[in-house]
Protein backbone atom coordinates (compact mmCIF):
# COMPACT_ATOMS: atom_id res chain seq x y z
CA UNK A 1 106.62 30.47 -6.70
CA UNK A 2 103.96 27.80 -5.90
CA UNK A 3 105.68 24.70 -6.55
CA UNK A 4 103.29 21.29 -7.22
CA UNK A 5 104.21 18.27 -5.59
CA UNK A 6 104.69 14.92 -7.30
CA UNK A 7 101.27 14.05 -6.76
CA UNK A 8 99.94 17.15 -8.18
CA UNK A 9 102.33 17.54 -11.15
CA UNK A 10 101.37 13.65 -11.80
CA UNK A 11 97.25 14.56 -11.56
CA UNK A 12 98.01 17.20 -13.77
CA UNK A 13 99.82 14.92 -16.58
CA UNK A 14 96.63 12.82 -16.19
CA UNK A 15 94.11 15.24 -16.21
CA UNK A 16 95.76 16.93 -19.63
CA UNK A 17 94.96 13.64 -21.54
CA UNK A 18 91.42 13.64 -20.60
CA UNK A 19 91.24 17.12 -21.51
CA UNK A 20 91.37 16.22 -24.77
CA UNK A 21 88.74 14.34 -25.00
CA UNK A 22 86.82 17.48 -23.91
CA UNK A 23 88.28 19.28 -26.59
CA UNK A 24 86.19 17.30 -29.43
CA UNK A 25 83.31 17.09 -27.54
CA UNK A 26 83.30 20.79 -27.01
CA UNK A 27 81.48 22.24 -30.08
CA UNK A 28 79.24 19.26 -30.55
CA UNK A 29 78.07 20.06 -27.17
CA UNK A 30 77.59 23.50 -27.60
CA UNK A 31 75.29 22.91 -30.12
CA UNK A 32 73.43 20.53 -28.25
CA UNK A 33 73.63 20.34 -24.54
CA UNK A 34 71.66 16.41 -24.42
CA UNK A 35 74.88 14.94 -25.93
CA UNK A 36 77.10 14.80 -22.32
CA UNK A 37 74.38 12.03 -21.92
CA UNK A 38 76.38 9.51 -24.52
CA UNK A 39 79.76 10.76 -23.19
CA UNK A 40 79.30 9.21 -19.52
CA UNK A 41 82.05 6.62 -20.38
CA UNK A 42 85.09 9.14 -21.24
CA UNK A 43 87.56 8.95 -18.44
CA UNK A 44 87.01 12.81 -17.42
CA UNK A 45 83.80 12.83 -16.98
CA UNK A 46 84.01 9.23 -15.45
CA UNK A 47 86.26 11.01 -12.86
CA UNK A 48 83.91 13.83 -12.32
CA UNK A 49 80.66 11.76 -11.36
CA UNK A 50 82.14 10.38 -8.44
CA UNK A 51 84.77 12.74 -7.09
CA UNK A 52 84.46 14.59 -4.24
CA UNK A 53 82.76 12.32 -2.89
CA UNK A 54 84.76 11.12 0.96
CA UNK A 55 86.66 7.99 0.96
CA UNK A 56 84.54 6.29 3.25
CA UNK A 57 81.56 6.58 1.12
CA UNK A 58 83.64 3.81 -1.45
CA UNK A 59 84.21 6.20 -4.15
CA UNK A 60 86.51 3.73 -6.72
CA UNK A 61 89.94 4.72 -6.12
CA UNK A 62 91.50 6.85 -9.17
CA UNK A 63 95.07 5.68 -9.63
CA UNK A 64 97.52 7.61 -11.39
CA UNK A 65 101.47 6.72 -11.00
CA UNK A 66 101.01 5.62 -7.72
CA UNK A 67 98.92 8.04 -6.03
CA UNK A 68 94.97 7.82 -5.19
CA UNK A 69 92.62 10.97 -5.99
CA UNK A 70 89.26 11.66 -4.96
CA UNK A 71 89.39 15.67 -5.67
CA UNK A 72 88.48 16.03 -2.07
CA UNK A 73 91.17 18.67 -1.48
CA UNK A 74 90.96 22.02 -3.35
CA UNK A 75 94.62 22.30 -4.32
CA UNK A 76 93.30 18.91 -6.33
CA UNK A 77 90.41 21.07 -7.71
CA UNK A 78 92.62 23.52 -8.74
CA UNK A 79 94.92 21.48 -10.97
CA UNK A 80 91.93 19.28 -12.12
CA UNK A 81 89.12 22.21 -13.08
CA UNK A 82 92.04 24.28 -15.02
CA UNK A 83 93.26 21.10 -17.08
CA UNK A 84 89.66 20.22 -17.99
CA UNK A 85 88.52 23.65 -18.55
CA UNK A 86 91.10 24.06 -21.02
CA UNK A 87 89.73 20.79 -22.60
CA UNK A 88 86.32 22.24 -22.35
CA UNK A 89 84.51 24.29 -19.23
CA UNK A 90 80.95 23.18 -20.84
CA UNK A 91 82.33 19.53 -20.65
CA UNK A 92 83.46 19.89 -17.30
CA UNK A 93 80.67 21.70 -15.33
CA UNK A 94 77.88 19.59 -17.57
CA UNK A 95 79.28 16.37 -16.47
CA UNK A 96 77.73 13.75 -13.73
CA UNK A 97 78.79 14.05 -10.22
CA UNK A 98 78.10 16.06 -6.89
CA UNK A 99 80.00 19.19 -7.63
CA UNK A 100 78.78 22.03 -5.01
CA UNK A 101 75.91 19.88 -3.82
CA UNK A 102 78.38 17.00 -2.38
CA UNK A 103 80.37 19.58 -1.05
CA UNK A 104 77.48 20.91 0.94
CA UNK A 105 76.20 17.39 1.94
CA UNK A 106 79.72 17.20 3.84
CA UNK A 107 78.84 20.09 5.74
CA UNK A 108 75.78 19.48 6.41
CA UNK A 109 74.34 16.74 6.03
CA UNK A 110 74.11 13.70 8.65
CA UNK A 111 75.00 9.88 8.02
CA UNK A 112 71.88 8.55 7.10
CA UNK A 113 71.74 11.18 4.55
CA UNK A 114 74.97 11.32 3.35
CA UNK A 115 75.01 7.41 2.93
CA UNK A 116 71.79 7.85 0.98
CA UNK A 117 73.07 10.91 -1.14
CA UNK A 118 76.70 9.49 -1.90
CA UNK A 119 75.19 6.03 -2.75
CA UNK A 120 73.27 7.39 -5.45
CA UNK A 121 75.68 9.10 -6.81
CA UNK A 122 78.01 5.98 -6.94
CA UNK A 123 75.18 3.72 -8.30
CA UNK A 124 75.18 5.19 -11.92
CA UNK A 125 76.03 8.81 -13.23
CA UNK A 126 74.04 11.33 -11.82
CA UNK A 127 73.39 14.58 -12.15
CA UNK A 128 72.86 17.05 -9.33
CA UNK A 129 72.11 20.75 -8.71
CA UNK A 130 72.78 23.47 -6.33
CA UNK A 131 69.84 25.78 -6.07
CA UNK A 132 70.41 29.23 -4.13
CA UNK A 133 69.72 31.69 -6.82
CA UNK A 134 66.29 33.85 -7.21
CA UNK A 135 65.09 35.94 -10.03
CA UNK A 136 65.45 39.27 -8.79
CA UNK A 137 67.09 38.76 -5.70
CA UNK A 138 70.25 36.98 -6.90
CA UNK A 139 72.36 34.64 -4.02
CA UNK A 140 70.29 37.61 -1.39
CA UNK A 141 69.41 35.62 1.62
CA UNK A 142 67.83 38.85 2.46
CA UNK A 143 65.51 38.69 -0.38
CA UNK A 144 64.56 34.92 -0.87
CA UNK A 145 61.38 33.95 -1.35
CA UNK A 146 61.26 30.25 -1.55
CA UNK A 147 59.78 28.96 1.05
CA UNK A 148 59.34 25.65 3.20
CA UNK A 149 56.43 25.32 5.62
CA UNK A 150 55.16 22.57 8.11
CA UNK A 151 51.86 20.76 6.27
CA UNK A 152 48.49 20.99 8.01
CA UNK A 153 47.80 18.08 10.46
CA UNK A 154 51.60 17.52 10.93
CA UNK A 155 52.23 16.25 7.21
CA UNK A 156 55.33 16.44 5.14
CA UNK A 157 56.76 19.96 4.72
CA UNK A 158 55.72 21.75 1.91
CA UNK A 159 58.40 23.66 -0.84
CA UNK A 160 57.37 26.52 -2.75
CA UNK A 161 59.40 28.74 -4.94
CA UNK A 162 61.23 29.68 -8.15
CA UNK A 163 65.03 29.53 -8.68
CA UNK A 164 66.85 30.03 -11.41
CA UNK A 165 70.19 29.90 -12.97
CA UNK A 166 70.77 26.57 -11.87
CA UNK A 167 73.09 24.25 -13.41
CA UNK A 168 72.19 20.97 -14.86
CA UNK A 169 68.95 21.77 -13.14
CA UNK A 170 66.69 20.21 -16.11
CA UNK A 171 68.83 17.06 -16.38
CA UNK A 172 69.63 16.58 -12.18
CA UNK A 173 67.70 13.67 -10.30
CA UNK A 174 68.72 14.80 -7.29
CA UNK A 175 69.72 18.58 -6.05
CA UNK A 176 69.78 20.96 -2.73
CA UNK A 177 67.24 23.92 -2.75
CA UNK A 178 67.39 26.65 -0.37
CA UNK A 179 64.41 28.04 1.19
CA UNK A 180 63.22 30.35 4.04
CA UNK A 181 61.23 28.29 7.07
CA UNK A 182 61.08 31.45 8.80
CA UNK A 183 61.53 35.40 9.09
CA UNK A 184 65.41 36.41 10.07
CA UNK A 185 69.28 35.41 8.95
CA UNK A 186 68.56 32.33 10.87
CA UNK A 187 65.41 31.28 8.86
CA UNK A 188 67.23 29.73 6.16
CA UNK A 189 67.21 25.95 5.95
CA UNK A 190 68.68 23.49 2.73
CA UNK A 191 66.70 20.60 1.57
CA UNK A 192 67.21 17.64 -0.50
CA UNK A 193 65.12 17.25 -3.56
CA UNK A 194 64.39 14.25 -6.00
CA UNK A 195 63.25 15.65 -9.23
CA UNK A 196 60.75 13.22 -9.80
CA UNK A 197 59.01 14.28 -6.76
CA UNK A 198 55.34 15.78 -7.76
CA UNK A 199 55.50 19.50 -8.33
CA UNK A 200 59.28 19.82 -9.28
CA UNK A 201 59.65 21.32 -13.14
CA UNK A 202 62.73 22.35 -14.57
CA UNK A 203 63.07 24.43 -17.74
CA UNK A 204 66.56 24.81 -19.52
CA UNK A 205 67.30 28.46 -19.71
CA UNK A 206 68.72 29.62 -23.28
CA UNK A 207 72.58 30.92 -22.91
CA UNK A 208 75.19 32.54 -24.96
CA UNK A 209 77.87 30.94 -22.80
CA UNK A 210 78.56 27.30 -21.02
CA UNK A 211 75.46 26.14 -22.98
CA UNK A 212 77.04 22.30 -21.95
CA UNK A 213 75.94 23.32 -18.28
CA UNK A 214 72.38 23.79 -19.35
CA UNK A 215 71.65 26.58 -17.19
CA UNK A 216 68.16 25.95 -15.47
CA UNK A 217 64.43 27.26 -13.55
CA UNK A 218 63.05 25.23 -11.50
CA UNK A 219 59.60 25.57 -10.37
CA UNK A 220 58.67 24.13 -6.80
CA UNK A 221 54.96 23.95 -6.22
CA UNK A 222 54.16 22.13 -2.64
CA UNK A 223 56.98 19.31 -3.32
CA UNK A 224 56.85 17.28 -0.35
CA UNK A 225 59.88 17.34 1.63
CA UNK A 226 60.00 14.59 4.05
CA UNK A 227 61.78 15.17 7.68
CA UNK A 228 64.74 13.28 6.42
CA UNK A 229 65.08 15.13 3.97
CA UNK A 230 66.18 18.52 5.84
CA UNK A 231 69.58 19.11 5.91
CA UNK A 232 71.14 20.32 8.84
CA UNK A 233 68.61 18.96 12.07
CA UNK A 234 71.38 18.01 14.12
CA UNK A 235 73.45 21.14 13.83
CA UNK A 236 72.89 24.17 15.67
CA UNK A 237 70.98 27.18 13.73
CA UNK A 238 73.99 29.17 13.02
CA UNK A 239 75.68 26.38 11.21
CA UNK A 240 72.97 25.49 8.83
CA UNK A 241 71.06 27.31 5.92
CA UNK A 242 73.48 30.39 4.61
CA UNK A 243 76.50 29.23 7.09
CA UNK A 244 76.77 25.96 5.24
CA UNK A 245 76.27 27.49 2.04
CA UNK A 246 78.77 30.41 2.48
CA UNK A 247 81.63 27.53 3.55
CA UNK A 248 80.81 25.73 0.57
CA UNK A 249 81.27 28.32 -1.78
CA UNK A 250 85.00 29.35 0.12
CA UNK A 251 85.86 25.81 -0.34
CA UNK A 252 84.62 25.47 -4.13
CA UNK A 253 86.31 29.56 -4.98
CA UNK A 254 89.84 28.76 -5.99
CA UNK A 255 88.65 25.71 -8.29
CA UNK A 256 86.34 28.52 -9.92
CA UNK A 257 88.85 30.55 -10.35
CA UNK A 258 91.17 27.89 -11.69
CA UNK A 259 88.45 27.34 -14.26
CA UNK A 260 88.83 30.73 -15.53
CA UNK A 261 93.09 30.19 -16.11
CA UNK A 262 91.94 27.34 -17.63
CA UNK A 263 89.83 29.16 -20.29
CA UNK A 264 92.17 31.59 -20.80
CA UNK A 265 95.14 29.52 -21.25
CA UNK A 266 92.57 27.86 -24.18
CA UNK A 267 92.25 30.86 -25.67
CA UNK A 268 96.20 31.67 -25.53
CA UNK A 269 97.76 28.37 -26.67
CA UNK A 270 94.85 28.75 -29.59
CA UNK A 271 96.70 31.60 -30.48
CA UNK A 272 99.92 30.16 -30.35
CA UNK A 273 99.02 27.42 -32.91
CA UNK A 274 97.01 29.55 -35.53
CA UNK A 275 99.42 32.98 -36.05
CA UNK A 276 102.65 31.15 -37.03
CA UNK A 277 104.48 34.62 -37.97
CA UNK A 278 103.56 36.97 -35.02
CA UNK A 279 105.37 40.29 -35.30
CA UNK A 280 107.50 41.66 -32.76
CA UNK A 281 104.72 43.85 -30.89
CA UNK A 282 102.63 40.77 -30.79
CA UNK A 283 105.45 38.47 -29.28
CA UNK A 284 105.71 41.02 -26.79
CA UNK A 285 101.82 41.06 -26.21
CA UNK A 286 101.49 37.23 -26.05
CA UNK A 287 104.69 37.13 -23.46
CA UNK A 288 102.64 39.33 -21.19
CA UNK A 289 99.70 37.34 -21.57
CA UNK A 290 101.71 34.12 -20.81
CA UNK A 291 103.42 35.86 -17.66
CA UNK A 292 99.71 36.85 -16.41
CA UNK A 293 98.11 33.78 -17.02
CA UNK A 294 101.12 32.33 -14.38
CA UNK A 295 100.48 35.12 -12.09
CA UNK A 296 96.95 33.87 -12.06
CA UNK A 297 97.53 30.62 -11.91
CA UNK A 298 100.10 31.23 -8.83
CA UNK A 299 97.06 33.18 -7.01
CA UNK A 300 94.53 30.42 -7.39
CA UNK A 301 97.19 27.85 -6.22
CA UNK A 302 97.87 29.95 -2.99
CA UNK A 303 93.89 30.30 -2.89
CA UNK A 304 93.81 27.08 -2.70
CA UNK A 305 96.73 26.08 0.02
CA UNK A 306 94.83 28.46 2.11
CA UNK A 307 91.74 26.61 2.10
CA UNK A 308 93.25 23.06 2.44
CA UNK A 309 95.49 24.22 5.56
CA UNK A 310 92.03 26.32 7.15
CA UNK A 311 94.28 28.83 7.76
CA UNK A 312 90.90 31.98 6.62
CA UNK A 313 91.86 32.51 3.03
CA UNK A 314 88.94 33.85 2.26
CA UNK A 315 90.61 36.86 0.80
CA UNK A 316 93.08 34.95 -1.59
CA UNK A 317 90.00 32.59 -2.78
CA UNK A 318 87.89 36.07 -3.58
CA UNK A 319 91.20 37.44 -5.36
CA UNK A 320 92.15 34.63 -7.43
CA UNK A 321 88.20 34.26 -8.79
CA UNK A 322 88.03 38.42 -9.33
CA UNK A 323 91.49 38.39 -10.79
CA UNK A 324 91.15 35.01 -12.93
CA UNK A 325 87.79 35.70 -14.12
CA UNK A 326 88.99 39.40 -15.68
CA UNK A 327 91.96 37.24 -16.98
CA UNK A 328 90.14 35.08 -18.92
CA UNK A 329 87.81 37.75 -20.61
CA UNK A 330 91.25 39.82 -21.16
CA UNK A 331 92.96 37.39 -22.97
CA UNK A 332 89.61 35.80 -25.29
CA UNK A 333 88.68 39.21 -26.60
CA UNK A 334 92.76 39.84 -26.86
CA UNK A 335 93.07 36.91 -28.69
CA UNK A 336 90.40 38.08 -31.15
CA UNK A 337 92.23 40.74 -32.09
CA UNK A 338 95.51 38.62 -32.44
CA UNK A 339 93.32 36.62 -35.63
CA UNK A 340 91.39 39.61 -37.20
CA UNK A 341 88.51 41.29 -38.06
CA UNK A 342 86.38 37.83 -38.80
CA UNK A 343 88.37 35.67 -36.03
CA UNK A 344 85.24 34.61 -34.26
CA UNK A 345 83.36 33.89 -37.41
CA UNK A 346 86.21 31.80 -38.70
CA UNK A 347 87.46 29.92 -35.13
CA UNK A 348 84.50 28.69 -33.93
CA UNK A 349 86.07 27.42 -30.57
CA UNK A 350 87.81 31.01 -30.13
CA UNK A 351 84.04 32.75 -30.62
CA UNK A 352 82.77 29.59 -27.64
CA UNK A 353 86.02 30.42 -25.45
CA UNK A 354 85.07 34.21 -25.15
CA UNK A 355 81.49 33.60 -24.50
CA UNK A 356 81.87 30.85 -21.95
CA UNK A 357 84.69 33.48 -20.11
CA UNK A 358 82.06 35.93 -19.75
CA UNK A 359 79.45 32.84 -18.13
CA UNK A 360 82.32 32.05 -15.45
CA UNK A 361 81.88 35.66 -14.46
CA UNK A 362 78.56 34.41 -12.72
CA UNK A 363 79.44 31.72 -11.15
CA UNK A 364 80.06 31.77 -7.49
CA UNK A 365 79.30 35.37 -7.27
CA UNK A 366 80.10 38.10 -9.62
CA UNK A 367 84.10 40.14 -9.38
CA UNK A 368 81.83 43.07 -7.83
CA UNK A 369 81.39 40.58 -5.03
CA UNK A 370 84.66 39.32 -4.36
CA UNK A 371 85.92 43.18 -4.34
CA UNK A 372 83.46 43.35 -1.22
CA UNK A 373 84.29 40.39 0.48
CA UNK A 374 87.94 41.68 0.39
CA UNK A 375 87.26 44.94 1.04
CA UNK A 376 85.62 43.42 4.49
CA UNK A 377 88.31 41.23 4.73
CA UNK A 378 90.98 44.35 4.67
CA UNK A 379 88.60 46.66 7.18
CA UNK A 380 88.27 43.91 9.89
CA UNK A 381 91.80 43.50 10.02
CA UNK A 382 92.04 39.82 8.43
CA UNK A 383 94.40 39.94 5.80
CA UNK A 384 97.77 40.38 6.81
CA UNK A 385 99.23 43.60 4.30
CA UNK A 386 102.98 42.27 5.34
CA UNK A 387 102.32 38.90 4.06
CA UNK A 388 98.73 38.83 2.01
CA UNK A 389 99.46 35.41 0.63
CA UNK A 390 100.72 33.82 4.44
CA UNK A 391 103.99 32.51 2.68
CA UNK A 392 105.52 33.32 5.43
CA UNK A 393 103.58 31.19 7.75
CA UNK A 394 104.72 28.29 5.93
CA UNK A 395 108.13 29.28 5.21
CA UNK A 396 108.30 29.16 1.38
């Protein structure tokens, strides 16, 4: 077993209280996305719009019994994104902050443009978005379209393109879009965009699930990009565009997945407060779910070691999002049943729990994906079959 640490077991005390707060706020903002806007100032989402952001940057330090937290470790992630999802995922991934964007500024991004990027962020709550995705093509590098070319007479570079199903794209001032400068798996460069630059228009996009995120198209028609704006310039071409991108989403995995436990412990403990007389069979059901909800939760945690100690747990991150992500669409629709025929008429956060476990499904590629990345993982000889999880390494 995965055992927390003080620290951890003392972010996760923390982290429950402000998950409450999510909790009320989590029909309210289904029904209308806008209101995160006059919920800046609850401690959660105070916490989200300036974590992960590095220490020497001047995040304020986040205090709890003795310890500082800046959520710039993914074992942090973990315990933080399953605590608040359980509050409310549309709470959590609609909130202020960097998310995957300050992730990827980390990687890729050089001091002046970090300082600018972080600053901003620190200066007031801001949203930010991520933009990879493409009608049609999906995450695809193969088959983007967007594209960034050099203006006539040596101007500003030029963005074109359409992406869509991007988060808090309509509400962001400031985001990363990927676009192709030129033909090949190298032609793939990330930019930094200000929304209020001319020919930027975002759209929300209407959604059964995580409406809170308000799910996005953007429309990029010649928005001037200057030079420092390009991410990447003083990197080598095989550690920009897709490279950057790919390490960001293995870094980022294992708090998706930990998201998903954290929806489908919701959904469970829901259960456990509204059928007060359970019969035997469904004791016995809701002890399975409880055990598989650990096992989960044990996965992601070891997902998460993995990627702290860089030791290529690319495999656990890819099995603990697959695995959590069925999990949590298990045990809504199981809990459905547990409540009867009219359970999602009558419990309207059940009927938002099953619909936001289906939207997590999408979100840092699909459990058809992770079966592939493991599956390459397994031929190329890089998970270990005596010791999948590396516990042995470290001698738990």
């Amino acid at each position: 077993m995965f055992q927390l640490d003080d620290r951890l077991l003392a972010l996760r005390r923390q982290t429950r209280e402000w998950a409450a707060d999510f909790r009320e706020l989590a029909l309210p903002l289904d029904a209308d996305p806008a209101l995160i806007a006059e919920h800046v100032d609850l401690p959660g989402v105070r916490f989200m719009s300036t974590s992960m952001i590095p220490p020497e940057y001047g995040p304020p330090l986040v205090r709890i019994d003795g310890y500082h937290f800046a959520a710039m470790s993914a074992l942090e992630r973990v315990v933080l994104m399953e605590e608040l999802a359980w509050g409310d995922a549309g709470v959590l991934l609609g909130s202020p902050g960097g998310s995957m964007s300050a992730v990827l500024m980390d990687i890729l991004a050089d001091a002046a443009q970090k300082e600018f990027y972080y600053s901003t962020l620190l200066a007031r709550p801001t949203w930010t978005f991520f933009a990879l995705t493409e009608a049609g093509g999906g995450s695809d590098p193969a088959s983007m379209r967007s594209a960034l070319s050099v203006g006539d007479g040596g101007g500003p570079a030029l963005l074109n393109g359409t992406k869509r199903y991007i988060g808090n794209g309509a509400r962001a001032t400031l985001g990363v879009v990927f676009a192709r400068v030129r033909p090949g798996p190298l032609g793939i460069t990330a930019v930094l965009v200000d929304t209020a630059d001319p020919g930027f228009h975002a759209e929300p996009i209407e959604t059964i699930g995580l409406r809170g995120v308000q799910v996005s198209e953007l429309r990029l028609n010649d928005v001037e990009i200057a030079d420092d704006r390009i991410l990447g310039r003083h990197l080598s071409p095989t550690r920009r565009g897709m490279w950057a991108c790919v390490q960001t989403f293995d870094r980022l995995r294992p708090a998706v997945a930990a998201v998903a436990v954290g929806v489908a412990r919701a959904a469970y403990e829901y259960v456990l407060a509204e059928r007060l007389r359970p019969t035997k069979d469904e004791r016995d059901r809701l002890d399975l779910i409880g055990r598989r909800i650990e096992g989960a939760r044990q996965l992601v945690l070891y997902a998460g070691a993995a990627v702290d100690s860089h030791s290529g747990g690319r495999h656990l991150a890819s099995a603990a999002k697959a695995r959590a992500c069925r999990l949590a669409e298990d045990v809504t629709f199981q809990a459905c049943d547990f409540l009867g025929p009219g359970a999602r008429f009558e419990h309207p956060l059940l009927d938002k729990l099953v619909r936001d476990a289906r939207g997590v499904e999408f979100m840092e590629g699909t459990r058809t994906m992770q079966m592939l990345t493991l599956y390459q993982c397994l031929v190329s000889g890089k998970i270990n079959r005596a010791d999948p999880l590396g516990i042995g390494d470290r001698g738990e």
